[in-house]
Protein backbone atom coordinates (compact mmCIF):
# COMPACT_ATOMS: atom_id res chain seq x y z
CA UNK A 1 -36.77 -22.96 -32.60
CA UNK A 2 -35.30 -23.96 -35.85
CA UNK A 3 -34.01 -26.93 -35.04
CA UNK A 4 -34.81 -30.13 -36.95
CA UNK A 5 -33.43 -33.22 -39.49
CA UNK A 6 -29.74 -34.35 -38.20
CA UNK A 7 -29.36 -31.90 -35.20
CA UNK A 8 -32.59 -32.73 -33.55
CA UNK A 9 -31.41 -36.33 -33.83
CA UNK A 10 -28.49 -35.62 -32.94
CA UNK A 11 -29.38 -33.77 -29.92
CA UNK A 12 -33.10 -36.63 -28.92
CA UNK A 13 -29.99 -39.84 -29.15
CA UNK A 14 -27.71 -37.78 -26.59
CA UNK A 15 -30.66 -38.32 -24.32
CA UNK A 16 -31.65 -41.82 -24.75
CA UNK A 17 -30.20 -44.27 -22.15
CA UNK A 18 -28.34 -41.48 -20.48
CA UNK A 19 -26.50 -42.94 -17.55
CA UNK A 20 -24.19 -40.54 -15.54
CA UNK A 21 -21.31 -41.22 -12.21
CA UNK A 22 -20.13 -39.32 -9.86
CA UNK A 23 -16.69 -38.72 -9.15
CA UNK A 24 -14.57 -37.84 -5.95
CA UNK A 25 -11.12 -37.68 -5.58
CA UNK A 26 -10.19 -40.30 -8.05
CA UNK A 27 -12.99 -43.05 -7.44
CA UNK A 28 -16.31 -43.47 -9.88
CA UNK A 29 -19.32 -44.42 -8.49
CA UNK A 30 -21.23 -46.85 -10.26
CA UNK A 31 -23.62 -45.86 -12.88
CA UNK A 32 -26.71 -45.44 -12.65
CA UNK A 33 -30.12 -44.27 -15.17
CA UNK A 34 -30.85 -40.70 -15.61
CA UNK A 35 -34.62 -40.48 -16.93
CA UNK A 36 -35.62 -36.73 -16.63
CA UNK A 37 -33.29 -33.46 -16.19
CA UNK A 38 -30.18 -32.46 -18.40
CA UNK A 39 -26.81 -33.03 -18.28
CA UNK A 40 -24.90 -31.71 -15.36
CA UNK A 41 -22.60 -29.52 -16.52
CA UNK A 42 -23.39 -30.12 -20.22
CA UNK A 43 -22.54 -27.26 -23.05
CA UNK A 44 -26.18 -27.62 -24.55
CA UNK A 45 -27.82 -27.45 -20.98
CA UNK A 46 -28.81 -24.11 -20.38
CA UNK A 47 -29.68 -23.56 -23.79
CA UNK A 48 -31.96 -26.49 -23.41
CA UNK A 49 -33.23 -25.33 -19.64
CA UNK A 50 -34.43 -22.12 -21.38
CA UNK A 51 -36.15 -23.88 -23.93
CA UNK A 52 -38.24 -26.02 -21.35
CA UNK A 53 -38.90 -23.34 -19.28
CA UNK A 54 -40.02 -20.86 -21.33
CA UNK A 55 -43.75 -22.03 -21.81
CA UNK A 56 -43.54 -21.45 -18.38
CA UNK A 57 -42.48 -17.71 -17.91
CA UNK A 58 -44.86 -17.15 -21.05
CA UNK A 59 -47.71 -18.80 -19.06
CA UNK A 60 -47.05 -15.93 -16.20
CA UNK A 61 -46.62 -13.09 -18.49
CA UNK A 62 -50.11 -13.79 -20.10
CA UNK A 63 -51.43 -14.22 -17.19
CA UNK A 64 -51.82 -10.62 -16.60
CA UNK A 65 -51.38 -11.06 -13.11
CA UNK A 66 -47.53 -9.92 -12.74
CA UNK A 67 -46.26 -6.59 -11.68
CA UNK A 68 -45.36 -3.91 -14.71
CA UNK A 69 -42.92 -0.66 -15.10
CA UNK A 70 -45.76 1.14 -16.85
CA UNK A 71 -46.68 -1.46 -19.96
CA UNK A 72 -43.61 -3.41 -19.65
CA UNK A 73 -44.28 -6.62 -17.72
CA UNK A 74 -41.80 -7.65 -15.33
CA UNK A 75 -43.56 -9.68 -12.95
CA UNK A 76 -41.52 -12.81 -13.10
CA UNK A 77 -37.58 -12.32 -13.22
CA UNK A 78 -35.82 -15.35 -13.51
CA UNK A 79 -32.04 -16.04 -12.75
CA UNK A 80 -31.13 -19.68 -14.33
CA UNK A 81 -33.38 -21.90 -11.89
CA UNK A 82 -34.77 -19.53 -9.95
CA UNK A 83 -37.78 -17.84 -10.58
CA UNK A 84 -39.01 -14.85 -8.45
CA UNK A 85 -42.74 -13.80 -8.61
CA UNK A 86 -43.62 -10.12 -8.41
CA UNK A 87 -47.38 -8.87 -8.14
CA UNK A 88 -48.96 -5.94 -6.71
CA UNK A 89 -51.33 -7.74 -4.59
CA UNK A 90 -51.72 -11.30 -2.77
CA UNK A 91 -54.23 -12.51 -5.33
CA UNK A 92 -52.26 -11.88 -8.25
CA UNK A 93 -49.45 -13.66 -6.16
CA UNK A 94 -51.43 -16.81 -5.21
CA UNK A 95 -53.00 -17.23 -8.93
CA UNK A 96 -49.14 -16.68 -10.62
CA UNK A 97 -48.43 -19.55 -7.54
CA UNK A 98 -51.09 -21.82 -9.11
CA UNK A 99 -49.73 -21.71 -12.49
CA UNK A 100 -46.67 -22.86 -11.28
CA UNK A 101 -48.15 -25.41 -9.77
CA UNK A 102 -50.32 -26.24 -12.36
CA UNK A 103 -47.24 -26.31 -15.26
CA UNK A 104 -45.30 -28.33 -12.55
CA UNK A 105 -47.95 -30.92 -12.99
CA UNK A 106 -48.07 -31.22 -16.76
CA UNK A 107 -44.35 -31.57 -17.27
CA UNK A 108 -43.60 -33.91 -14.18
CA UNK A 109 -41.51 -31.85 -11.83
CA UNK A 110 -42.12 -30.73 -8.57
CA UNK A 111 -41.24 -27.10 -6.79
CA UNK A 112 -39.51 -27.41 -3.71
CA UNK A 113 -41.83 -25.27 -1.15
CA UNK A 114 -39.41 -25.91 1.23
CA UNK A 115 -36.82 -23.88 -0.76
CA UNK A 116 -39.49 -21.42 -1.50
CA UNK A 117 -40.79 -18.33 0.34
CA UNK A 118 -43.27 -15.03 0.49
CA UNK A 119 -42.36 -11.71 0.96
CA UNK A 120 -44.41 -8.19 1.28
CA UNK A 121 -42.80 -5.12 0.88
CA UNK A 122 -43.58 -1.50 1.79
CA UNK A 123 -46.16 -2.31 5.17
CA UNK A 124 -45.58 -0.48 8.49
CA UNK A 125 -44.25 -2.52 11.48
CA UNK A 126 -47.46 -2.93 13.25
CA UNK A 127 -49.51 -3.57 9.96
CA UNK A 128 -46.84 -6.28 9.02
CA UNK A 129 -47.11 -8.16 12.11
CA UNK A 130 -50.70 -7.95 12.22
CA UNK A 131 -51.28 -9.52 8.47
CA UNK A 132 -48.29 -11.69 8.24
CA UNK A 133 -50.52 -13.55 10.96
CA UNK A 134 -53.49 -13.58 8.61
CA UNK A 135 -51.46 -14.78 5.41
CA UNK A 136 -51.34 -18.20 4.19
CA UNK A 137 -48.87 -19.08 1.17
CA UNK A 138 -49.39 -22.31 -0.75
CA UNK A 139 -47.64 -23.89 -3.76
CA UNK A 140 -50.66 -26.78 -4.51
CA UNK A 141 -50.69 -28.36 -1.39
CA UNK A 142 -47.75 -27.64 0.28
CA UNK A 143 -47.28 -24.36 2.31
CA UNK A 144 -44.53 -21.65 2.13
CA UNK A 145 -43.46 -19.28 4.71
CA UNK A 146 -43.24 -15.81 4.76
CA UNK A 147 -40.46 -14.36 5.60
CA UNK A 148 -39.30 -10.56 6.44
CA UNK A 149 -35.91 -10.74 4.50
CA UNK A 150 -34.62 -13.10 2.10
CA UNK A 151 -31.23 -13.61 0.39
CA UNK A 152 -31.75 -13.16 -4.00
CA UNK A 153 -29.13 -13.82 -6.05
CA UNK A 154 -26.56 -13.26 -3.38
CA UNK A 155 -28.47 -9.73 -2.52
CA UNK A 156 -30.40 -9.81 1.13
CA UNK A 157 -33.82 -8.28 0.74
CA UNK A 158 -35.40 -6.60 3.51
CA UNK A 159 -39.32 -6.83 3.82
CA UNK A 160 -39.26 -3.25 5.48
CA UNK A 161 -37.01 -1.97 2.52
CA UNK A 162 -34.34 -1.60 5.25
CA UNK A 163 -30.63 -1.84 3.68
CA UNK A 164 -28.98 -1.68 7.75
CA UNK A 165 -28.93 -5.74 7.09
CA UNK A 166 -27.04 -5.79 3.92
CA UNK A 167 -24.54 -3.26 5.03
CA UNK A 168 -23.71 -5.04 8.22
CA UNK A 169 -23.32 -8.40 6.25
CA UNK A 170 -21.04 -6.34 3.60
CA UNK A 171 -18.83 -5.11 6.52
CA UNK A 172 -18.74 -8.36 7.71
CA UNK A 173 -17.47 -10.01 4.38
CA UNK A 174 -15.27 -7.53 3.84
CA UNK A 175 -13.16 -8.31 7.42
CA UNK A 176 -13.85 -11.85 6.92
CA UNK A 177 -11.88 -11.76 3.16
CA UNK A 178 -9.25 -9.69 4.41
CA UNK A 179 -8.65 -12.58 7.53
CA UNK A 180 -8.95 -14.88 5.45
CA UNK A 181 -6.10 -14.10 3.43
CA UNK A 182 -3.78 -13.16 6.14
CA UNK A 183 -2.32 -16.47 6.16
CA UNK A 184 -0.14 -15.92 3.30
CA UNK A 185 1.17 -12.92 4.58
CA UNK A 186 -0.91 -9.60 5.17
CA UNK A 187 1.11 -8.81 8.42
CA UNK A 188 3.97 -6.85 9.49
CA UNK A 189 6.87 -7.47 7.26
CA UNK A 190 5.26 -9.40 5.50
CA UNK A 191 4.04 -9.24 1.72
CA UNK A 192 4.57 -5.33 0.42
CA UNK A 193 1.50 -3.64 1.45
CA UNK A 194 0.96 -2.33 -2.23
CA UNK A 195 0.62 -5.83 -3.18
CA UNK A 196 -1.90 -6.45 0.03
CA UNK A 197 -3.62 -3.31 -1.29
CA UNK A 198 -4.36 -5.09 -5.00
CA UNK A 199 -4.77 -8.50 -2.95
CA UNK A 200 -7.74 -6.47 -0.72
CA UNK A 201 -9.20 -4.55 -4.20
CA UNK A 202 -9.52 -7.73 -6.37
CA UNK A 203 -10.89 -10.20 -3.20
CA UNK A 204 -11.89 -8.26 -0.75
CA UNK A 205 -14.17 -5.23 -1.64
CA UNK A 206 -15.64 -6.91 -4.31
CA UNK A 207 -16.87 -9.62 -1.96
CA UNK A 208 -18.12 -7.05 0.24
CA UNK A 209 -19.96 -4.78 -2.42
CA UNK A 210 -21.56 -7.48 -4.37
CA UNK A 211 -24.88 -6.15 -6.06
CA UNK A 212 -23.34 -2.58 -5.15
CA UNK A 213 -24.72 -1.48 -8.62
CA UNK A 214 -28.04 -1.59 -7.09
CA UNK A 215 -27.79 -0.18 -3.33
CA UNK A 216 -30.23 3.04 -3.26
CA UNK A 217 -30.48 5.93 -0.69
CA UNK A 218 -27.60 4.73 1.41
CA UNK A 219 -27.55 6.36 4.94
CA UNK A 220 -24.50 8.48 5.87
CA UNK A 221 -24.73 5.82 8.95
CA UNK A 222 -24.32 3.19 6.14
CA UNK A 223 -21.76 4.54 4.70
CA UNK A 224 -19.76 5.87 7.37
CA UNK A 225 -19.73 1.67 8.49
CA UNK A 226 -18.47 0.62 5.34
CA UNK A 227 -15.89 3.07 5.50
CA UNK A 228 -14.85 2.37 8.90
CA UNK A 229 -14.33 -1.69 7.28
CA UNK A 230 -12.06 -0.32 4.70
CA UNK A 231 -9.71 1.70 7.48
CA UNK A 232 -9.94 -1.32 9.40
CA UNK A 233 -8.41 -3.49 6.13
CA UNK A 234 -5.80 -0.39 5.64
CA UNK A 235 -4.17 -0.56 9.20
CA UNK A 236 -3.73 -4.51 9.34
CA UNK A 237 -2.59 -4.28 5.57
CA UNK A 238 0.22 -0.99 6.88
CA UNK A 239 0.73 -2.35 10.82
CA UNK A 240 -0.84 0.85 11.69
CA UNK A 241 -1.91 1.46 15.58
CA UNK A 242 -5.95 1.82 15.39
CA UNK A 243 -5.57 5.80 16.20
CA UNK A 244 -3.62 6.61 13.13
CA UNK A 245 -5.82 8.93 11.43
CA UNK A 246 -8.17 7.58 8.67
CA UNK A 247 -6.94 10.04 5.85
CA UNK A 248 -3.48 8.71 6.52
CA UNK A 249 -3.88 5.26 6.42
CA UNK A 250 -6.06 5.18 3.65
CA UNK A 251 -4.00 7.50 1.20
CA UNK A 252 -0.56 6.00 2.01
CA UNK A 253 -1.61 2.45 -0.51
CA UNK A 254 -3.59 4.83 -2.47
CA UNK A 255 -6.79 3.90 -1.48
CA UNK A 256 -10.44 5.69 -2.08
CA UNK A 257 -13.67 5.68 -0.07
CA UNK A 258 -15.66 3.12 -0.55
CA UNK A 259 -18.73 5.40 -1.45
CA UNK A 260 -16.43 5.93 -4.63
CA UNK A 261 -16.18 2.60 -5.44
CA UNK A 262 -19.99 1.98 -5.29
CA UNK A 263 -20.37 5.37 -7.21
CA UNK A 264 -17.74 3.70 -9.82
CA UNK A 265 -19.49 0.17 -9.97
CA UNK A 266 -23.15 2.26 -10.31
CA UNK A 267 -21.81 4.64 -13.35
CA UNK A 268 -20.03 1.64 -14.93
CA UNK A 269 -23.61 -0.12 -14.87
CA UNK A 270 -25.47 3.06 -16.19
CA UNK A 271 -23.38 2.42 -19.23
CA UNK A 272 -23.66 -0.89 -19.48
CA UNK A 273 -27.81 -0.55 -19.73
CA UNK A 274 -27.10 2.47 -22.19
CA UNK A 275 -25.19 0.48 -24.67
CA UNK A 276 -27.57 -2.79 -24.13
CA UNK A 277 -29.36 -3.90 -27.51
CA UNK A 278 -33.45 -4.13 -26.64
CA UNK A 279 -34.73 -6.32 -25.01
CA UNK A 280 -36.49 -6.65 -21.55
CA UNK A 281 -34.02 -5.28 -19.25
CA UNK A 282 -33.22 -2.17 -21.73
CA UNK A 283 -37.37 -1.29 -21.82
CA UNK A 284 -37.65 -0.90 -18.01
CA UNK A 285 -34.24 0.96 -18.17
CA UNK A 286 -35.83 3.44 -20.33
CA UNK A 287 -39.12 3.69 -19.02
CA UNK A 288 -37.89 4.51 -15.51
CA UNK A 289 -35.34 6.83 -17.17
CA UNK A 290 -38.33 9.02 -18.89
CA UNK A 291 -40.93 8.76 -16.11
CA UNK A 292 -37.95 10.53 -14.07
CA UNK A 293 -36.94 12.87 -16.80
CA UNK A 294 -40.49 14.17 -17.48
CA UNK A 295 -41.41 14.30 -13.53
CA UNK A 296 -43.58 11.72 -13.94
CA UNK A 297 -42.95 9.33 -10.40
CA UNK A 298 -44.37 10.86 -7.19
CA UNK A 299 -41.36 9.64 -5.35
CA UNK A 300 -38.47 9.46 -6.61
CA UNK A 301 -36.58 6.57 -5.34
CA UNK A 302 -34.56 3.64 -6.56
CA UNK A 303 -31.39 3.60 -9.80
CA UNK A 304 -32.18 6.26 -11.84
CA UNK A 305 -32.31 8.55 -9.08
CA UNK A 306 -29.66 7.65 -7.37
CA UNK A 307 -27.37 7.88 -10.46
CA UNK A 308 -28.86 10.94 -11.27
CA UNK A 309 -27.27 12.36 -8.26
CA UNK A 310 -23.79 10.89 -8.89
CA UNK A 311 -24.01 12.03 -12.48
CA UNK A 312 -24.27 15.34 -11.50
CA UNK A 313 -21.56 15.33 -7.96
CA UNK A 314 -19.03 14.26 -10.58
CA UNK A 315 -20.01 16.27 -13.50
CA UNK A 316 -21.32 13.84 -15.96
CA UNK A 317 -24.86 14.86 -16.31
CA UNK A 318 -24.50 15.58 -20.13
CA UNK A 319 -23.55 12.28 -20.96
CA UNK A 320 -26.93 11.02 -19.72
CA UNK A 321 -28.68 14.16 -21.11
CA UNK A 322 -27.25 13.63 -24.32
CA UNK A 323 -28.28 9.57 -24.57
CA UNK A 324 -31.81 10.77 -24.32
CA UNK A 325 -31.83 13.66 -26.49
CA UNK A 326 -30.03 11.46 -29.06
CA UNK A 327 -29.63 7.90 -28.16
CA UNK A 328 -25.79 8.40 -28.02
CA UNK A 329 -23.38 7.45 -25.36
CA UNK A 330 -19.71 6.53 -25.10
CA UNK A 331 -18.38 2.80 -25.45
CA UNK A 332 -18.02 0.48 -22.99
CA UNK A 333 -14.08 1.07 -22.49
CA UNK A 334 -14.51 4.86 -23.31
CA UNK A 335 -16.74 5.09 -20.56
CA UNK A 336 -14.57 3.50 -18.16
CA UNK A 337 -11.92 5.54 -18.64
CA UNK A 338 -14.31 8.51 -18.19
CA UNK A 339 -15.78 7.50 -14.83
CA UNK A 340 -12.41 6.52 -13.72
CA UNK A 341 -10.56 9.82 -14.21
CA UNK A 342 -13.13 11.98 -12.70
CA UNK A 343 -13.74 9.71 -9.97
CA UNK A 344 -10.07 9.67 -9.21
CA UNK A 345 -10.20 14.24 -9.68
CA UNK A 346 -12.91 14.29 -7.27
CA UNK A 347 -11.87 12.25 -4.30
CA UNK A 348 -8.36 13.90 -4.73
CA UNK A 349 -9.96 16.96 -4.80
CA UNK A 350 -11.82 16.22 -1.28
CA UNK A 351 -8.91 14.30 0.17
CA UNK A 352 -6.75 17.51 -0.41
CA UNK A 353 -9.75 19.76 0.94
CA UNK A 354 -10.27 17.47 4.15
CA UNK A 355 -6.74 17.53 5.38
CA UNK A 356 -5.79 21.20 4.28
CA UNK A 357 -7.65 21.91 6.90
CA UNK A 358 -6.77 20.00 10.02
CA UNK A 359 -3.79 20.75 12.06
CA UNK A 360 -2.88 16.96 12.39
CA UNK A 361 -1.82 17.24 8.84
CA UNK A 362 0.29 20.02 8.40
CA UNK A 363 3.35 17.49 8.35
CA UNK A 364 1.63 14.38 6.30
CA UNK A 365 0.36 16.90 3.54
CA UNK A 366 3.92 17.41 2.38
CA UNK A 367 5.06 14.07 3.15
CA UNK A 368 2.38 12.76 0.72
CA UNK A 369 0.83 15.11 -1.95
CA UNK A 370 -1.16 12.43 -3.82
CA UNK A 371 -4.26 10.19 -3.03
CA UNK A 372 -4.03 7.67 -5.67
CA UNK A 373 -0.66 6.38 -5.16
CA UNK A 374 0.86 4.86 -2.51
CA UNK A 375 3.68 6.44 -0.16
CA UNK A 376 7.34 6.36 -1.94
CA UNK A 377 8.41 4.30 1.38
CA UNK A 378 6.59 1.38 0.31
CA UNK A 379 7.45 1.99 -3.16
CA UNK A 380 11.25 1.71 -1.98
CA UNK A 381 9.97 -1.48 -0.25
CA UNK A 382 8.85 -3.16 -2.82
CA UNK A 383 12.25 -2.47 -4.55
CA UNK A 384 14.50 -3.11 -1.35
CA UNK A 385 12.79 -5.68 0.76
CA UNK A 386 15.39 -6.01 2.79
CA UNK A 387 14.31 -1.82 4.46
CA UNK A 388 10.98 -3.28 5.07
CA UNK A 389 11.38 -3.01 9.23
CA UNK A 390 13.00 0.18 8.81
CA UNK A 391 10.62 2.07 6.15
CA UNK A 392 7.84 0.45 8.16
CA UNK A 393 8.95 2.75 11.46
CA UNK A 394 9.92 5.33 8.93
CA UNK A 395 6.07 5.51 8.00
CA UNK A 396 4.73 5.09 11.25
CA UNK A 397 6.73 8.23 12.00
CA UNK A 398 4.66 9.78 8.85
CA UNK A 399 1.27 9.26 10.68
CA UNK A 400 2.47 10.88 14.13
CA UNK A 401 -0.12 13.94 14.89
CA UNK A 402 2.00 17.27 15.84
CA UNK A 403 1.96 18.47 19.50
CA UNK A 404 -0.78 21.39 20.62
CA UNK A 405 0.55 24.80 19.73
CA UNK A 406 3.15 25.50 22.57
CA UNK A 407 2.89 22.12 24.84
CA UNK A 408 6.50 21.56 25.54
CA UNK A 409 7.92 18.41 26.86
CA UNK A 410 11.03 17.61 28.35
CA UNK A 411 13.41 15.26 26.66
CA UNK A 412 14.22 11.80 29.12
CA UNK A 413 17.66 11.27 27.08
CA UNK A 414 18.67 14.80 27.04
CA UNK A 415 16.72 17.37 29.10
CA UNK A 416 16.38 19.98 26.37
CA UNK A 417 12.24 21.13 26.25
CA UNK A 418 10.71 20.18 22.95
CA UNK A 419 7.52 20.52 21.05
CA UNK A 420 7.54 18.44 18.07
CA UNK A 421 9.71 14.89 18.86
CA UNK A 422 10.57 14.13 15.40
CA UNK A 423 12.55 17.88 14.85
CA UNK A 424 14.03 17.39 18.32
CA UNK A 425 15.32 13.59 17.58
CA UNK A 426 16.35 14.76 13.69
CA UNK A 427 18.04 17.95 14.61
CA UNK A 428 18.61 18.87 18.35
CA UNK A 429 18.96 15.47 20.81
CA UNK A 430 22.58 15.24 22.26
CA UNK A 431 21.59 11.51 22.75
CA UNK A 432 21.83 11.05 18.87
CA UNK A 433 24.35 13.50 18.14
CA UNK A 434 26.90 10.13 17.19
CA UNK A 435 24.00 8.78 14.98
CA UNK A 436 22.87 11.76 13.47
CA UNK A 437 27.05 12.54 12.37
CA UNK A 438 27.01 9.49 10.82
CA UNK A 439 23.94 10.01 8.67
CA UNK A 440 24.90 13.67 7.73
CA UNK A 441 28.40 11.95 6.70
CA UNK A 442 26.43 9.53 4.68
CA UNK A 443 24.33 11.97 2.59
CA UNK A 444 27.33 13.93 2.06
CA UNK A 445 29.02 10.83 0.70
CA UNK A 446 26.47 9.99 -1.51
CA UNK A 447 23.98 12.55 -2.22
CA UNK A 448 25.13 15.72 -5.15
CA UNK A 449 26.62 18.29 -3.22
CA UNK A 450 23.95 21.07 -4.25
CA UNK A 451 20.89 18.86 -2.71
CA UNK A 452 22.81 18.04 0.33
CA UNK A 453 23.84 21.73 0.70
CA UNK A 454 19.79 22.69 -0.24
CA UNK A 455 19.06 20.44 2.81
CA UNK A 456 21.40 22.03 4.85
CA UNK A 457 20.22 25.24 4.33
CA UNK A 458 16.65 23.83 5.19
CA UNK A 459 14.45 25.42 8.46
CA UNK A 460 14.75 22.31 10.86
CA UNK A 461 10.89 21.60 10.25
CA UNK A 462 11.06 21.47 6.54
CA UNK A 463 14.64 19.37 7.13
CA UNK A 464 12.75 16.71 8.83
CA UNK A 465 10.08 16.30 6.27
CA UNK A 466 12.52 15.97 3.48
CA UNK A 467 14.25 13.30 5.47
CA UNK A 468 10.68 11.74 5.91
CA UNK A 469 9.97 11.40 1.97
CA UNK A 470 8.51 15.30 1.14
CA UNK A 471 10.37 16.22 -2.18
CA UNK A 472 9.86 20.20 -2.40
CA UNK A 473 13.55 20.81 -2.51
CA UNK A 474 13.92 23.81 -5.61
CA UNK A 475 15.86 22.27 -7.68
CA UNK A 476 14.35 19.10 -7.63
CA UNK A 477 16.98 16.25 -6.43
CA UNK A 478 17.46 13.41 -8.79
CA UNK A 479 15.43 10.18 -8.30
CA UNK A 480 18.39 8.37 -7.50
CA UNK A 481 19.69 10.71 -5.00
CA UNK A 482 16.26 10.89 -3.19
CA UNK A 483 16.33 6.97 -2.52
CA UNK A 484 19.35 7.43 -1.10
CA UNK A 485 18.53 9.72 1.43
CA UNK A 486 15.31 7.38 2.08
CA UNK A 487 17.60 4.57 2.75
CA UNK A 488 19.96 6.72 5.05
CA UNK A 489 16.92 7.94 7.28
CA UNK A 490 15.58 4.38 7.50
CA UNK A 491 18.91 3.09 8.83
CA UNK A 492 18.95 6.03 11.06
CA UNK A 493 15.99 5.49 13.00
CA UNK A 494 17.07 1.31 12.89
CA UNK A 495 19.79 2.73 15.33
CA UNK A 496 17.69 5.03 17.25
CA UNK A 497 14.52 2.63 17.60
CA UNK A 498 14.73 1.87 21.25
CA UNK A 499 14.68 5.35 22.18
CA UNK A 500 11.80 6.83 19.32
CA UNK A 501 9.41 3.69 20.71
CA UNK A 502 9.92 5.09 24.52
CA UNK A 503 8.71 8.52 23.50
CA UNK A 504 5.91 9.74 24.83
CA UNK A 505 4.72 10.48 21.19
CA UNK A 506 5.00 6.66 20.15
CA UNK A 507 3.53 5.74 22.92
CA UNK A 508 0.09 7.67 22.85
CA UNK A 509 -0.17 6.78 18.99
């Protein structure tokens, strides 16, 4: 390895006599010899792990007995101290197990078969339970179990090449983050949901889509679950009632599906293995990517695949067609930025498409026009924290659904027939006539006189979306002026809560 003279020394004296302690809250244990291992936690020790370990993984590959991606052997992966053994039949498993054994012997260490276990993909139900009977696993003399899913490097394995298991268990630590960070304030008004939003994208999801890079052929039941966790996170993070609709929730803190974030994580790695100098990982890489390319795989399952498909949904097939006419492809950062912008085109693309559609949002759509930022209310929020009760009914108001086409209900406060409860209360309700002079007062007062004439002049639908945040007032008002009114709505509905929260409307949502 090149290493001799002073360093090797050097590096044989740091070993001799090594005694080590362990420590625990302030108190040293006494010391005591340390005659085989390395150091725990020493700079030199994985280097030095490697080293030892090597003859090892050598051993295997020579062995001939390993799996291979056409002539590149990759039949024993090996994550720091744990080795996994791939072969394409039980034989070629149980002689690569003997080896092991074998090597253990020589260099006086000992596998723990305890810690150890067999697994067979790809067999039908009924021939799985029929064999796994038959199947013995040994390590020398000690047995190993088999078992029908296994957790790798944080990534559960499925026997039947199921991925139902690691989905559920993704959902699951995706709730389980968000709870667990509750405590210090995800709740109604509480910390600034836009800062619960970053709290939920830097903790939560990646927690829950760990190994995402590598999650193939996901079901539309799969991801439909996952995306049911992430509305789930979005109404605790907002306070919204469980009905809101998903769209709404979602879109308000600027958040997109979770299949885009998997979609993001799998492009990001596609790059990654582009740029990658060779070596082992970069062969299989290519060898998969050519066997695809020139039709050469039966079935086509598995990365390149998969990322083939999101290539081309998002329309960045020619970068990949381009790497192998030519070997070239963008930079790590270059990349990012890439993936990023057209990920963020598409979904708003589809978000727009979904809810141009639906009758629920003909309100919301002009209340808020863009998917990747959050609503102006909890902008203002985060600027006046003091509003956060009042913008937080203000935006609840937001997510209210219209009334069927010409159901008309009678008003409890003031008997007039209504349709749509938010015009009525804004514009029509003799119970708030004292309330609503005071806030037409105050945006006089306050507000330029052209945009408080322009809202004047306003249909009594488009009146009470502008009060509600939509800014489609020709001219445009000033910023300033448009926080204003914000503030001035919020305080309004502060004095007319009691009666909005005994509305029928409120109620059912």
């Amino acid at each position: 390895m090149g290493i001799n003279g002073k360093l090797w020394r050097l590096i044989k004296d740091s070993y001799i006599d090594m005694k080590s302690a362990v420590s625990v809250d302030g108190m040293i244990s006494r010391w005591f010899s340390m005659k085989q291992s390395v150091r725990q936690g020493g700079v030199l020790s994985s280097f030095l792990y490697l080293a030892y370990i090597n003859t090892l993984l050598k051993k295997l590959e020579n062995s001939n007995n390993g799996a291979c991606v056409e002539n590149v052997f990759c039949g024993n992966p090996t994550q720091a101290d744990d080795i996994t053994l791939l072969s394409l039949t039980k034989n070629g498993i149980d002689r690569m197990l003997d080896i092991c054994y074998d090597y253990s012997c020589f260099c006086r260490f000992n596998f723990n078969a305890t810690k150890s276990a067999g697994m067979v993909f790809g067999e039908t139900t009924v021939t799985h339970k029929r064999l796994k009977a038959l199947r013995s696993w040994k390590l020398g003399a000690s047995p190993m179990e088999e078992h029908d899913k296994i957790t790798h490097v944080g990534v559960i394995l499925s026997a039947n090449l199921s991925s139902s298991e690691r989905t559920n268990s993704a959902c699951s630590k995706g709730r389980s983050a968000l709870m667990s960070i509750m405590g210090i304030g995800i709740k109604i008004y509480g910390i600034n949901p836009i800062t619960s939003t970053n709290l939920y994208q830097k903790i939560c999801l990646p927690s829950a889509l760990y190994g995402s890079e590598l999650w193939n052929s996901l079901t539309q039941t799969e991801l439909l679950q996952l995306e049911k966790m992430q509305r789930f996170c979005a109404k605790k993070i907002q306070s919204l009632h469980w009905r809101t609709r998903s769209d709404m929730c979602t879109s308000l803190i600027g958040l997109i599906r979770v299949e885009a974030h998997i979609d993001n994580s799998k492009l990001r790695f596609l790059g990654r293995l582009c740029n990658m100098p060779p070596m082992l990982c970069k062969s299989i890489f290519l060898t998969r990517l050519f066997s695809f390319k020139l039709n050469c795989t039966v079935r086509k399952l598995g990365f390149i695949p998969d990322v083939h498909r999101i290539l081309k949904k998002y329309g960045l097939l020619n970068y990949l067609e381009t790497f192998t006419d030519t070997g070239s492809f963008p930079r790590k950062q270059i990349w990012k930025i890439i993936v990023r912008d057209r990920i963020r085109e598409y979904e708003q693309n589809q978000w727009q498409q979904r809810i141009s559609t639906d009758p629920d949002f003909d309100r919301f759509r002009l209340l808020h026009t863009k998917l990747n930022e959050p609503s102006i209310l909890w902008k203002i929020a985060l600027r006046k924290p003091g509003l956060v009760p009042q913008l937080s009914l203000l935006l609840r108001l937001c997510t209210l659904t219209p009334a069927a086409d010409n159901e008309l209900n009678e008003c409890y406060k003031c008997g007039l027939m209504y349709n749509d409860v938010l015009v009525h209360l804004f514009t029509a309700c003799h119970a708030l006539d004292e309330i609503r002079n005071q806030f037409w007062s105050f945006i006089i007062d306050n507000c330029d006189v052209e945009y408080s004439t322009s809202l004047n002049q306003l249909s009594d639908e488009m009146c009470t979306c502008a009060m509600l945040g939509a800014n489609f007032l020709a001219p445009d008002p000033p910023h300033h002026d448009t926080y204003k009114l914000l503030t001035a709505v919020a305080t309004f509905f502060n004095k007319a809560r009691s009666m909005i929260l005994a509305t029928e409307c409120m109620k059912q949502n």
